[in-house]
Protein backbone atom coordinates (compact mmCIF):
# COMPACT_ATOMS: atom_id res chain seq x y z
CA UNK A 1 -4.95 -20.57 -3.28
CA UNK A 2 -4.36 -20.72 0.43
CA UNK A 3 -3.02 -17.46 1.83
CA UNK A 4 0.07 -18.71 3.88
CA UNK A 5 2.76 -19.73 1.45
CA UNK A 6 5.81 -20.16 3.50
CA UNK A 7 5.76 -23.53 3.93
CA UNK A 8 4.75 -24.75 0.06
CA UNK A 9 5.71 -27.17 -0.68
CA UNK A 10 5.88 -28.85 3.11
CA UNK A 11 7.67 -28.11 4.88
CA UNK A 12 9.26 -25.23 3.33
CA UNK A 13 11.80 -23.11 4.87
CA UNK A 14 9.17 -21.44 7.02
CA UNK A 15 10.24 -17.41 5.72
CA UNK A 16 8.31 -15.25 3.58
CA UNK A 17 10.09 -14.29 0.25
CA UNK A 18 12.85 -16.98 -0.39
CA UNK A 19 12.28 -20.15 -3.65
CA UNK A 20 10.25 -22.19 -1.76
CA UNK A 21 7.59 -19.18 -2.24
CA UNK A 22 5.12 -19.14 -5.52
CA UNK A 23 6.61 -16.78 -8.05
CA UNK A 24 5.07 -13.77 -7.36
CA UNK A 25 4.69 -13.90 -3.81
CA UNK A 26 6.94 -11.29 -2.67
CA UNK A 27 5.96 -8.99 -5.86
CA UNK A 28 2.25 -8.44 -5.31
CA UNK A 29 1.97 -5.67 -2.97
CA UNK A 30 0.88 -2.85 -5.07
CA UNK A 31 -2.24 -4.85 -6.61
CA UNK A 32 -2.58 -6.32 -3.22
CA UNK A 33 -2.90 -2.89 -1.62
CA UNK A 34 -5.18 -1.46 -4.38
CA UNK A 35 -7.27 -4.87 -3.82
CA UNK A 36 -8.01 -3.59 0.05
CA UNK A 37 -9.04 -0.38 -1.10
CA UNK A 38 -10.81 -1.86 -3.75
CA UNK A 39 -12.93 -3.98 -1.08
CA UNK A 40 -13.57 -1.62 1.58
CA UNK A 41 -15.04 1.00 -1.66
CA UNK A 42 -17.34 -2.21 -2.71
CA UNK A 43 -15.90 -2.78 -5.83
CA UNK A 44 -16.65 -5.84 -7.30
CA UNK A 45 -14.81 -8.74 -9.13
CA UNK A 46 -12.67 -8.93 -11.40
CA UNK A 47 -11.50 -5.42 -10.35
CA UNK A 48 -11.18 -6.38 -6.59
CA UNK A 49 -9.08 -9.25 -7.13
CA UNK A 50 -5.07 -8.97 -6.56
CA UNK A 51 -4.57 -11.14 -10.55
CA UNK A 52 -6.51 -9.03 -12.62
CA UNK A 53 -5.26 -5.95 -11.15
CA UNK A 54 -1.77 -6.67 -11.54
CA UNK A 55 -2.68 -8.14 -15.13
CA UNK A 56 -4.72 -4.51 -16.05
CA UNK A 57 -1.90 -2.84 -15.02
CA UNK A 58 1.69 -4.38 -15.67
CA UNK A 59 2.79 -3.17 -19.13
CA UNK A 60 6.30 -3.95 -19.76
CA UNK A 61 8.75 -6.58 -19.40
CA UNK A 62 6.35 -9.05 -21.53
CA UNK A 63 3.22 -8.51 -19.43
CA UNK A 64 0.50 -8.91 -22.35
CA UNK A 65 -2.10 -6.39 -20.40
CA UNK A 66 -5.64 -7.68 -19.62
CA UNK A 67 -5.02 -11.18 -21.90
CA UNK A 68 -6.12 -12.89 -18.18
CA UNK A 69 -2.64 -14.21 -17.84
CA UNK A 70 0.36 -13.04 -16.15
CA UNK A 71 3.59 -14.02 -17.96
CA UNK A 72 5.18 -11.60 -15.46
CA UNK A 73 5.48 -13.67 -12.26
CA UNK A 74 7.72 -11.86 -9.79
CA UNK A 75 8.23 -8.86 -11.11
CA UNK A 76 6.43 -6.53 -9.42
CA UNK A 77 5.17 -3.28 -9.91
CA UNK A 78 6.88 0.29 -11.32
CA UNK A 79 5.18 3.78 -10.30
CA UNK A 80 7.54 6.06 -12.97
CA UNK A 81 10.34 6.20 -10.45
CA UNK A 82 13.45 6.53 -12.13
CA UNK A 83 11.18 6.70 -15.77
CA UNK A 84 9.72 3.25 -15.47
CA UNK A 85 6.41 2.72 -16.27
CA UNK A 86 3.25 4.04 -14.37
CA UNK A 87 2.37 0.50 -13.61
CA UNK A 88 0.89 1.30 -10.39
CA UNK A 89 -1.20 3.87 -11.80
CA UNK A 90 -2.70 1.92 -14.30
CA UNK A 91 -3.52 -0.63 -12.00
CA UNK A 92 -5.18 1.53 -9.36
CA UNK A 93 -7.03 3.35 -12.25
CA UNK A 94 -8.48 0.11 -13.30
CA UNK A 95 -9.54 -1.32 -10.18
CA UNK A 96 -10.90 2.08 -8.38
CA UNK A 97 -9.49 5.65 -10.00
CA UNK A 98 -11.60 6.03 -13.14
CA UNK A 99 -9.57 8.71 -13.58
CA UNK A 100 -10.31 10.92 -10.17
CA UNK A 101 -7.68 10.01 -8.24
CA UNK A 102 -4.95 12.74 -6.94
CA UNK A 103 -1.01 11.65 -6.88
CA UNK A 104 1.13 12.64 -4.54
CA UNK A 105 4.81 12.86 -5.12
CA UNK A 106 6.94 13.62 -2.65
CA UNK A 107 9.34 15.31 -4.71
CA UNK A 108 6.70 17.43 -5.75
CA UNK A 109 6.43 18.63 -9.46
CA UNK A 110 3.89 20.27 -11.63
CA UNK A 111 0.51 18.76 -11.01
CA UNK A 112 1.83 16.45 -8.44
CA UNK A 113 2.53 18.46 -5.41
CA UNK A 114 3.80 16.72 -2.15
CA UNK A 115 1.34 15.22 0.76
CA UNK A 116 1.34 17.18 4.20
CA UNK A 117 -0.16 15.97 7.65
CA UNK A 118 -3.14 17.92 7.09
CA UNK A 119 -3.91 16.53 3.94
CA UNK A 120 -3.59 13.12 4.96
CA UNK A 121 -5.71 13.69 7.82
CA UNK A 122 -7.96 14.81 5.88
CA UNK A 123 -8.24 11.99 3.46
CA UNK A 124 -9.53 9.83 6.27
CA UNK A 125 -11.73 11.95 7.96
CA UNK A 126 -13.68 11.80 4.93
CA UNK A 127 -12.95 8.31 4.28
CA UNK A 128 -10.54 8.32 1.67
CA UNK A 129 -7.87 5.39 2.13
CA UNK A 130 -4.38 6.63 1.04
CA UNK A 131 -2.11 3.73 -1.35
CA UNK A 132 1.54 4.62 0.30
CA UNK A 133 4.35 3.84 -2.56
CA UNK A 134 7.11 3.73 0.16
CA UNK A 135 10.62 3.85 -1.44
CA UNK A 136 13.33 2.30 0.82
CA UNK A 137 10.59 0.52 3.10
CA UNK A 138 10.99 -2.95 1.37
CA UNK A 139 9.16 -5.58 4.70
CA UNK A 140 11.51 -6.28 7.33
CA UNK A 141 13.17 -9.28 7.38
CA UNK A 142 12.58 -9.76 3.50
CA UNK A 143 14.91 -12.18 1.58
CA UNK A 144 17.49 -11.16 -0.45
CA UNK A 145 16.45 -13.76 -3.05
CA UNK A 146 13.50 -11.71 -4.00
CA UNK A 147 15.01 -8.42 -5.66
CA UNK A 148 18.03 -7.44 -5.90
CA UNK A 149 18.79 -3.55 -4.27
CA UNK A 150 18.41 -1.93 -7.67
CA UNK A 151 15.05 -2.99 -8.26
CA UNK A 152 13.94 -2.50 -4.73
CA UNK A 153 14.70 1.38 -4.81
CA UNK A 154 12.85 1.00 -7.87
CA UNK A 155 9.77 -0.72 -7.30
CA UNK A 156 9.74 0.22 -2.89
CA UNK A 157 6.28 -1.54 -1.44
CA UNK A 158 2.95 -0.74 -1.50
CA UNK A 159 0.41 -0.10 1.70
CA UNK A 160 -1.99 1.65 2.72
CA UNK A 161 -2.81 4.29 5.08
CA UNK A 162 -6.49 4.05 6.69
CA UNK A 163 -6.64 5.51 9.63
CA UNK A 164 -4.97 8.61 11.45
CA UNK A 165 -5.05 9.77 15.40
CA UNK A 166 -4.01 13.02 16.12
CA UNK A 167 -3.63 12.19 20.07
CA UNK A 168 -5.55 15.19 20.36
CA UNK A 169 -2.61 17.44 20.59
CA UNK A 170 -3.21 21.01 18.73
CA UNK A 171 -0.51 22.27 17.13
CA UNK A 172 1.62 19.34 16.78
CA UNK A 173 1.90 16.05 14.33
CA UNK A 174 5.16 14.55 16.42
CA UNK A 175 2.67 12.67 18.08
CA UNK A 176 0.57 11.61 15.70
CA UNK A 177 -0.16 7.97 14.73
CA UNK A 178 -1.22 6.64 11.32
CA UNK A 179 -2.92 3.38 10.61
CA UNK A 180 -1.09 0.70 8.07
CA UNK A 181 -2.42 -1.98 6.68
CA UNK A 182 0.34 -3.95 4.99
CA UNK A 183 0.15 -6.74 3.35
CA UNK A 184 2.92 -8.80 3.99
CA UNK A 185 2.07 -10.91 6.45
CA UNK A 186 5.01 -12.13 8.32
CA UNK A 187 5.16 -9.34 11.19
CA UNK A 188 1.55 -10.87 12.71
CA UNK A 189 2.48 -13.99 11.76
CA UNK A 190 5.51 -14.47 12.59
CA UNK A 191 6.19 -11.52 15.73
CA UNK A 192 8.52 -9.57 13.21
CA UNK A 193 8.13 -6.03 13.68
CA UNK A 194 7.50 -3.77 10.86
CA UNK A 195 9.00 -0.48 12.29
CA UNK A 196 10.86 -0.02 15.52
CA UNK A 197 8.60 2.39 16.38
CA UNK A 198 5.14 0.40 14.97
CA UNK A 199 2.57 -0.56 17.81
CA UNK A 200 0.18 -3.26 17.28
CA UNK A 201 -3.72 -1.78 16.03
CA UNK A 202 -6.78 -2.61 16.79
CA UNK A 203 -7.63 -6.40 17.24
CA UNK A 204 -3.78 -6.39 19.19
CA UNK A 205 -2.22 -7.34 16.36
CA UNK A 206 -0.19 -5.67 13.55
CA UNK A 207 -2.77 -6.33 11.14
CA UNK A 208 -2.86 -3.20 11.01
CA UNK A 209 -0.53 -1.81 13.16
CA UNK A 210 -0.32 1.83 14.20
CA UNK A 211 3.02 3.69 12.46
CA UNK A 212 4.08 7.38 14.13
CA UNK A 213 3.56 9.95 11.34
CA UNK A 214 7.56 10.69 12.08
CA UNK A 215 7.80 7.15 10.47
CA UNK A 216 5.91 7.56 7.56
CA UNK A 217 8.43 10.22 7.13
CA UNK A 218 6.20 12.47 4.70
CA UNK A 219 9.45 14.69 3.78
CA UNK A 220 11.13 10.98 2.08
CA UNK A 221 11.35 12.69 -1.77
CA UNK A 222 11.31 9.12 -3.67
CA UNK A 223 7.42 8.19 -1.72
CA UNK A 224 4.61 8.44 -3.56
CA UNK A 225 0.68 8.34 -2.75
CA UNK A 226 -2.31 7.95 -4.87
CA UNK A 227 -5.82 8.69 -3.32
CA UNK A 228 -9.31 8.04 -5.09
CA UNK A 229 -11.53 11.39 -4.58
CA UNK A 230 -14.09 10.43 -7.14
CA UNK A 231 -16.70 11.47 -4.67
CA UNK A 232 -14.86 14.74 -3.63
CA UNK A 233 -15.09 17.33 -6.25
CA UNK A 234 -12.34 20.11 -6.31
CA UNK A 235 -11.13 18.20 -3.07
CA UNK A 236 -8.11 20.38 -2.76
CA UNK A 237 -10.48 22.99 -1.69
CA UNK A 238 -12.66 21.20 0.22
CA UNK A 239 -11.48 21.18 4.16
CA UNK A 240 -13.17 20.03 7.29
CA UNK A 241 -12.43 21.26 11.02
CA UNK A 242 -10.09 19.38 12.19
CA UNK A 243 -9.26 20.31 15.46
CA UNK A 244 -9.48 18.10 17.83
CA UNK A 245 -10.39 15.08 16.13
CA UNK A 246 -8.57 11.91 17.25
CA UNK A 247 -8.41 8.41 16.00
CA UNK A 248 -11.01 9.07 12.77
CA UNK A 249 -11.90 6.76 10.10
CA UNK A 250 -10.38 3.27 11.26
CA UNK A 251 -11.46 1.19 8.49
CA UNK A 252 -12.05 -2.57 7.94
CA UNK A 253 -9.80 -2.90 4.47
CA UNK A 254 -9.05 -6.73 4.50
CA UNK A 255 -10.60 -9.76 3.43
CA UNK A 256 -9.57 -13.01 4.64
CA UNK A 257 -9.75 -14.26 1.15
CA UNK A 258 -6.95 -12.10 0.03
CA UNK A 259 -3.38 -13.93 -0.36
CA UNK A 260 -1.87 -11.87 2.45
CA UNK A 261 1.20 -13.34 2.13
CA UNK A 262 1.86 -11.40 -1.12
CA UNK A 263 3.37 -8.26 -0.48
């Protein structure tokens, strides 16, 4: 399928996320996020591509998991917020986790404590690409055909952190940047931007774009973040200097073949 999808059928209504869309359009995020990772880790297909992912991993509301069909068009994706389903999980422990990957909850817990600055940093110094579950940072501009507000607290959207500069300021993370690589596509395409504060990334264009660390807003209790460390034993002990370091680990995540228009 093509990757734009605002105008199908011509001529469309030329926005992201309203009928005119394919089902699912606005609802793919998650698998769409865990497909970049996915890709820039070398997995291969099926467990690289944005269908099977989601069909591996949905497992309620009908889904009939890994039948190779989705009967779940437009759903989206639940991460146990609120008790629903770890959806999410399941998905990115299909495509890449093989069960090493760390979770992050904001609202910390038993087992899944809360990401700092340093910790994130230090997931992409050593090349680790961070999936951001960001409740309450639905894509700007988004229609409100797609979800109503209930499910949108519930479900929030997927990206993906993959690249951090420091501004090589000791001491301090006001400064600091982080790289996003978001999948829906209408900011780039369309001049929308993501965050107030969002700067266009490498390439000069906000795919990705560069997000202050403020932004990201690590002390938000309903985000979550799920990080594959299947090369990193005991990575919670494991620390590099990182002093000094500025813009580390800028990676290439996306594919042109991926439908970036489903976020």
């Amino acid at each position: 399928m093509p990757n734009d999808i605002k105008a199908r059928p011509v001529p469309g209504d030329n926005k992201y996320g309203t009928a005119d869309d394919c089902a699912h359009c606005s609802a793919y995020c998650a698998p769409a996020s865990i497909a970049m990772i996915a890709t820039y880790l070398g997995v291969v297909a099926p467990k690289n591509q944005q269908d099977d992912i989601y069909d591996n991993g949905k497992n309620s509301s009908g889904e009939i998991q890994g039948d190779g069909t989705i009967q779940t068009d437009g759903l989206g994706m639940m991460d146990g917020t609120g008790g629903s389903a770890w959806e999410v999980q399941d998905a990115f422990n299909y495509s890449i986790g093989k069960g090493n990957y760390v979770q992050h909850n904001q609202s910390g817990g038993i087992g899944f404590p809360a990401l700092t600055a340093a910790q994130l940093k230090q997931y992409i110094a050593t090349s680790h690409p961070v999936l951001w579950l960001d409740h309450g940072g639905q894509p700007n501009n988004i229609s409100d055909w797609v979800f109503d507000p209930s499910l949108q607290a519930m479900q929030g959207h997927a990206k993906v952190i993959a690249g951090y500069d420091d501004k090589d300021t000791l001491g301090t993370t006001m400064d600091d940047l982080c790289l996003i690589y978001d999948p829906w596509p209408e900011y780039n395409d369309k001049g929308f931007l993501p965050y107030a504060n969002a700067t266009k990334g490498p390439g000069n264009t906000f795919d990705p774009y560069w997000l202050p660390l403020r932004d990201v807003n690590l002390t938000d209790l309903t985000d979550k973040y799920l990080v594959d460390t299947t090369i990193i034993p005991e990575f919670s002990t494991v620390l590099i200097p990182i002093a000094g370091i500025s813009i580390i680990a800028i990676i290439a995540l996306r594919k042109s073949a991926g439908r970036d228009s489903e976020g």
